[in-house]
C-alpha atoms as a PDB file:
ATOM      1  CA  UNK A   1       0.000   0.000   0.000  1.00  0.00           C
ATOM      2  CA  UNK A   2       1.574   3.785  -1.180  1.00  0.00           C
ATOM      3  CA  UNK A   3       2.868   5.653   2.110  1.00  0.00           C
ATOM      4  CA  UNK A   4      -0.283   8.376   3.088  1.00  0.00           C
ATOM      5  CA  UNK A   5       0.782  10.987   5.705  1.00  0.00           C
ATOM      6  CA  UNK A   6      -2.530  13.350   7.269  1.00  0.00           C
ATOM      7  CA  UNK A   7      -2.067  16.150   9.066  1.00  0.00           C
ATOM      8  CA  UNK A   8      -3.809  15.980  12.628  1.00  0.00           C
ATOM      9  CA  UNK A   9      -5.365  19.272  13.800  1.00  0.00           C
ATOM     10  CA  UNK A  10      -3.126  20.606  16.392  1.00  0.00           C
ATOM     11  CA  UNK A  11      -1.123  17.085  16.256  1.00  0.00           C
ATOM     12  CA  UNK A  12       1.502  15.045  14.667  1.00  0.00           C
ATOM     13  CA  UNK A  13       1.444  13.881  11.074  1.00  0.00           C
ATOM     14  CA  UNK A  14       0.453   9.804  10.792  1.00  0.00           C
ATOM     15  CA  UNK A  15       1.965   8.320   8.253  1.00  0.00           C
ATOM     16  CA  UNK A  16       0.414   4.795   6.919  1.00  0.00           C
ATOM     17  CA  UNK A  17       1.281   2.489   3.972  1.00  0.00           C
ATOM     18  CA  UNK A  18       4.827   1.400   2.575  1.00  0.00           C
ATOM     19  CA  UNK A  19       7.622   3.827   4.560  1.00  0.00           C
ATOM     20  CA  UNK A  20      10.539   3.972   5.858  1.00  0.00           C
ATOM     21  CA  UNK A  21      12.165   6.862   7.944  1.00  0.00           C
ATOM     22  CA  UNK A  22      15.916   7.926   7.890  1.00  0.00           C
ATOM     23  CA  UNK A  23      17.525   9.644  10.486  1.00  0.00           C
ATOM     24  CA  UNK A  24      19.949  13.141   9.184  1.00  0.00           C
ATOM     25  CA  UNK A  25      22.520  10.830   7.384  1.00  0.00           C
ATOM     26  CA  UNK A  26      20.058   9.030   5.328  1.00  0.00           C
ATOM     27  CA  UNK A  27      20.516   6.008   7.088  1.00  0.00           C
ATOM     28  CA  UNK A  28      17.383   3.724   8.047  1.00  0.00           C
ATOM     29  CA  UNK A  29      15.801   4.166  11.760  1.00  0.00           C
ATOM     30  CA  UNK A  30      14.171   1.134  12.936  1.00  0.00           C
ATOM     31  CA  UNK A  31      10.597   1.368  13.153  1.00  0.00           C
ATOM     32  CA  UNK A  32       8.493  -0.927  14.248  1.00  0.00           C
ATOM     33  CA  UNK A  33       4.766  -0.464  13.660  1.00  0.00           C
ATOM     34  CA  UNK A  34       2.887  -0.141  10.302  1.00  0.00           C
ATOM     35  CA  UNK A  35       1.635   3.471  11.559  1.00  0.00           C
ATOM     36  CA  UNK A  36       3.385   5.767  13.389  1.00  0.00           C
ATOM     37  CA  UNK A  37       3.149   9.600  14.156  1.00  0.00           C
ATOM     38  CA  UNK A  38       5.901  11.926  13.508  1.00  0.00           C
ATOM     39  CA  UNK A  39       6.158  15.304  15.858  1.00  0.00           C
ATOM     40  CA  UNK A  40       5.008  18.745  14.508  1.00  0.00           C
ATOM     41  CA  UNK A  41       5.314  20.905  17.210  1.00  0.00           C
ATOM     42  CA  UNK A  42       9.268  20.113  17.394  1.00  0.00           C
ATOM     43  CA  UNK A  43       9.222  19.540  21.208  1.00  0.00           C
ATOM     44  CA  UNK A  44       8.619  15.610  21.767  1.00  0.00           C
ATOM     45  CA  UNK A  45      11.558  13.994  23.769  1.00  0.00           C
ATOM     46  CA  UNK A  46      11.516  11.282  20.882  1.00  0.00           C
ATOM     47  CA  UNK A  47      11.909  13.144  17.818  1.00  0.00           C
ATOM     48  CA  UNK A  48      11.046  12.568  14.878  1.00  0.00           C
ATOM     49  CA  UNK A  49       8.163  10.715  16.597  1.00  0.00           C
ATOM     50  CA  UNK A  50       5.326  12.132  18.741  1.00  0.00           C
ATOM     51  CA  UNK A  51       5.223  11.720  22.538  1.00  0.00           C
ATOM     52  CA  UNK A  52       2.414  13.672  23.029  1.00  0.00           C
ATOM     53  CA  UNK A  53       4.091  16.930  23.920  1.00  0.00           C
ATOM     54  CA  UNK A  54       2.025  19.341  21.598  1.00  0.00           C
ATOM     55  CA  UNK A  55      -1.050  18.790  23.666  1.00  0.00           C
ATOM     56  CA  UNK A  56       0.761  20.237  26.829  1.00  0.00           C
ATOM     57  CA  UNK A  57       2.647  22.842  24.984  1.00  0.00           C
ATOM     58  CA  UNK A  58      -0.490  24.248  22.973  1.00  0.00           C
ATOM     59  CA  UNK A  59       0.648  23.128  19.673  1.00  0.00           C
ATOM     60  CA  UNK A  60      -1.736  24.370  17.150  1.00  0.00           C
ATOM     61  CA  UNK A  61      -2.003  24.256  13.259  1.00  0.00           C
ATOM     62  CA  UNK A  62      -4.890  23.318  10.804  1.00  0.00           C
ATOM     63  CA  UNK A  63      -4.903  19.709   9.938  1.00  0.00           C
ATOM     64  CA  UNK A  64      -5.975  20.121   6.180  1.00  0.00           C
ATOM     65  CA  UNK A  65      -3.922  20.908   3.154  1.00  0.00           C
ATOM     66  CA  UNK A  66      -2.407  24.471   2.794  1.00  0.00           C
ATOM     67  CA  UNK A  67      -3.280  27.254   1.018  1.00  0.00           C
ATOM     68  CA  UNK A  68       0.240  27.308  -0.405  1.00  0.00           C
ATOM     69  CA  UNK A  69       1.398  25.580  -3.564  1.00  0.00           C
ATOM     70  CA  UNK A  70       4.061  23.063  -2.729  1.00  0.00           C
ATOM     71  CA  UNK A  71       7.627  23.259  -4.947  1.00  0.00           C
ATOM     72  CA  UNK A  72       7.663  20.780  -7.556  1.00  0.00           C
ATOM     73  CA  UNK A  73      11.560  19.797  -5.718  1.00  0.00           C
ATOM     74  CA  UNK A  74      13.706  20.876  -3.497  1.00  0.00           C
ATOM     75  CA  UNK A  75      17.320  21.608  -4.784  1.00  0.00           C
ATOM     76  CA  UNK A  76      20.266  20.383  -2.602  1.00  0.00           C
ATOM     77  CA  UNK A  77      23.552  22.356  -2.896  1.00  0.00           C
ATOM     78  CA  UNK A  78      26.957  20.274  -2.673  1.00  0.00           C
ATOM     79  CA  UNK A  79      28.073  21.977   0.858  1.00  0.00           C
ATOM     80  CA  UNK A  80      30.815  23.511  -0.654  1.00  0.00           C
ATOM     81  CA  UNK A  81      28.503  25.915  -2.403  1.00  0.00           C
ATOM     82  CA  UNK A  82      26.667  26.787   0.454  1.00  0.00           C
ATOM     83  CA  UNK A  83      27.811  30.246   1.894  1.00  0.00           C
ATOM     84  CA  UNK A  84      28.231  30.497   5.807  1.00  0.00           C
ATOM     85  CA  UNK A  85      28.313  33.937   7.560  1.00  0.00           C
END
């Protein structure tokens, strides 16, 4: 089944279907459930999964789709063409 990922009002995003998550190096983090929730409100203890923190924090943000148009991609620089002040 494709990978789906909603957007919970004033929650995490669940993600369902055919995934896998990779930590900042690109390398595979072990997950072990078929759905799982990944934090939003950038506070959980457990990132890049949810722990529950937004609801004592106050997290909020719409759980549909936003108004904005989403880039077609994302270009990645080779870090030595990145400038660094």
């Amino acid at each position: 089944m494709p990978a789906s990922i909603i957007p919970c009002k004033d929650g995490p995003y669940i993600v369902r279907g055919d995934f896998e998550v990779l930590d900042a190096d690109g390398n595979p983090m072990t997950v072990r459930r078929a759905t799982i929730a990944l934090c939003r409100c950038g506070r959980s203890q457990t990132r890049p999964f949810c722990d529950g923190t937004h609801k004592l924090v106050g997290f909020r943000a719409e759980g549909g789709a936003s108004e904005k148009p989403v880039p077609r991609s994302i270009e990645v620089l080779p870090d030595e063409l990145v400038t660094r002040s």
